[in-house]
Protein backbone atom coordinates (compact mmCIF):
# COMPACT_ATOMS: atom_id res chain seq x y z
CA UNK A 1 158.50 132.44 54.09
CA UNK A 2 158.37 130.32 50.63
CA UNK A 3 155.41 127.47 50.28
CA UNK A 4 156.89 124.91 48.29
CA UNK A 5 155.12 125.61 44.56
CA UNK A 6 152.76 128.67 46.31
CA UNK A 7 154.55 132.31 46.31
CA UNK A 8 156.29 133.96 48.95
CA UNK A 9 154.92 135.55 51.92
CA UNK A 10 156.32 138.24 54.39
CA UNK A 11 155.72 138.32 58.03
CA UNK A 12 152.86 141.02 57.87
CA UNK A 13 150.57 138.02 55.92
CA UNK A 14 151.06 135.38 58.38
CA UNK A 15 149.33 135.92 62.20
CA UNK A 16 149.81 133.83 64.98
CA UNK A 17 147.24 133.04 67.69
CA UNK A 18 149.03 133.56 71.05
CA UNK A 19 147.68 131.82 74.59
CA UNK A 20 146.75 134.32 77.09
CA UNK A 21 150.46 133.21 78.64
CA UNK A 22 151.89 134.76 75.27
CA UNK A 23 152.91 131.54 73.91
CA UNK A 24 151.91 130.59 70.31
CA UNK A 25 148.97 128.29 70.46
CA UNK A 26 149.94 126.26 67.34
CA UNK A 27 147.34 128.52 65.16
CA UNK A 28 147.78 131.13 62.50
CA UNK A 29 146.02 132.94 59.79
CA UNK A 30 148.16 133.47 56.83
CA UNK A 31 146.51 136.47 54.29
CA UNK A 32 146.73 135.22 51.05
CA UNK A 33 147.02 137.74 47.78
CA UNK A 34 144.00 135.90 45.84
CA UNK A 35 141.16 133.57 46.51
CA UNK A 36 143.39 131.39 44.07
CA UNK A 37 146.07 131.40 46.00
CA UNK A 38 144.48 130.42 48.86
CA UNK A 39 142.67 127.38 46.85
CA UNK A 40 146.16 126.26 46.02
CA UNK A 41 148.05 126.38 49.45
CA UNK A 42 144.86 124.24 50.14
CA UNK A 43 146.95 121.73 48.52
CA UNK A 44 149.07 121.41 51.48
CA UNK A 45 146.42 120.42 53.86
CA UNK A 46 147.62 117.60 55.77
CA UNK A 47 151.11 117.29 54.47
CA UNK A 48 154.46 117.43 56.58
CA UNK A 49 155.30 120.93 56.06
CA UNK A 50 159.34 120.91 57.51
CA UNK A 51 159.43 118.54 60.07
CA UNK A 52 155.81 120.07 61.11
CA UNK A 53 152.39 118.31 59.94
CA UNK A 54 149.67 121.32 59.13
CA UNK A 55 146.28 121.03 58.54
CA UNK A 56 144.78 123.73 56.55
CA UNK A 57 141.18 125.33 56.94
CA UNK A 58 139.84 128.42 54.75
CA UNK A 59 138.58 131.55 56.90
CA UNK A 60 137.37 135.01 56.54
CA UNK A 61 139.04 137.84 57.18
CA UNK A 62 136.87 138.55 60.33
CA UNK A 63 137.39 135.10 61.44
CA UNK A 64 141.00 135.65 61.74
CA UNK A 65 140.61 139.09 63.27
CA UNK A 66 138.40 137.89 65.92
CA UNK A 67 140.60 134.66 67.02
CA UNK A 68 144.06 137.15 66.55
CA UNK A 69 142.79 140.33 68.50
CA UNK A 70 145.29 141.42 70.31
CA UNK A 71 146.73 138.27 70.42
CA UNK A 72 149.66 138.35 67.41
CA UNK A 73 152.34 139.56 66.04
């Protein structure tokens, strides 16, 4: 996955909250390399990302293992 003027990111850094029908619920965490990093993909808050409009929030780590366990992939 390539954010436009970010870095590139596999599939292991990016996990998607699932419904408890297995569907994607529209949320993911996305594990960034740096605090820096993150700060700058910050930049896309609110844009049109595709055809898709994302809003971005900053989280901890155990944030986004408690809203993802057992719930990603």
């Amino acid at each position: 996955m390539h954010i436009p003027g970010v870095f590139h990111l596999t599939e292991a850094h990016v996990f998607v909250v699932m419904t408890t029908q297995g569907r994607s619920s529209g949320q993911a965490f996305v594990e960034f390399p740096s605090p820096g990093d993150a700060d700058h993909a910050m930049q896309l808050d609110r844009q049109m990302f595709g055809n898709r409009y994302v809003e971005l929030f900053l989280s901890s780590a155990e944030e986004a293992r408690r809203a993802t366990s057992g719930s990603f992939f």
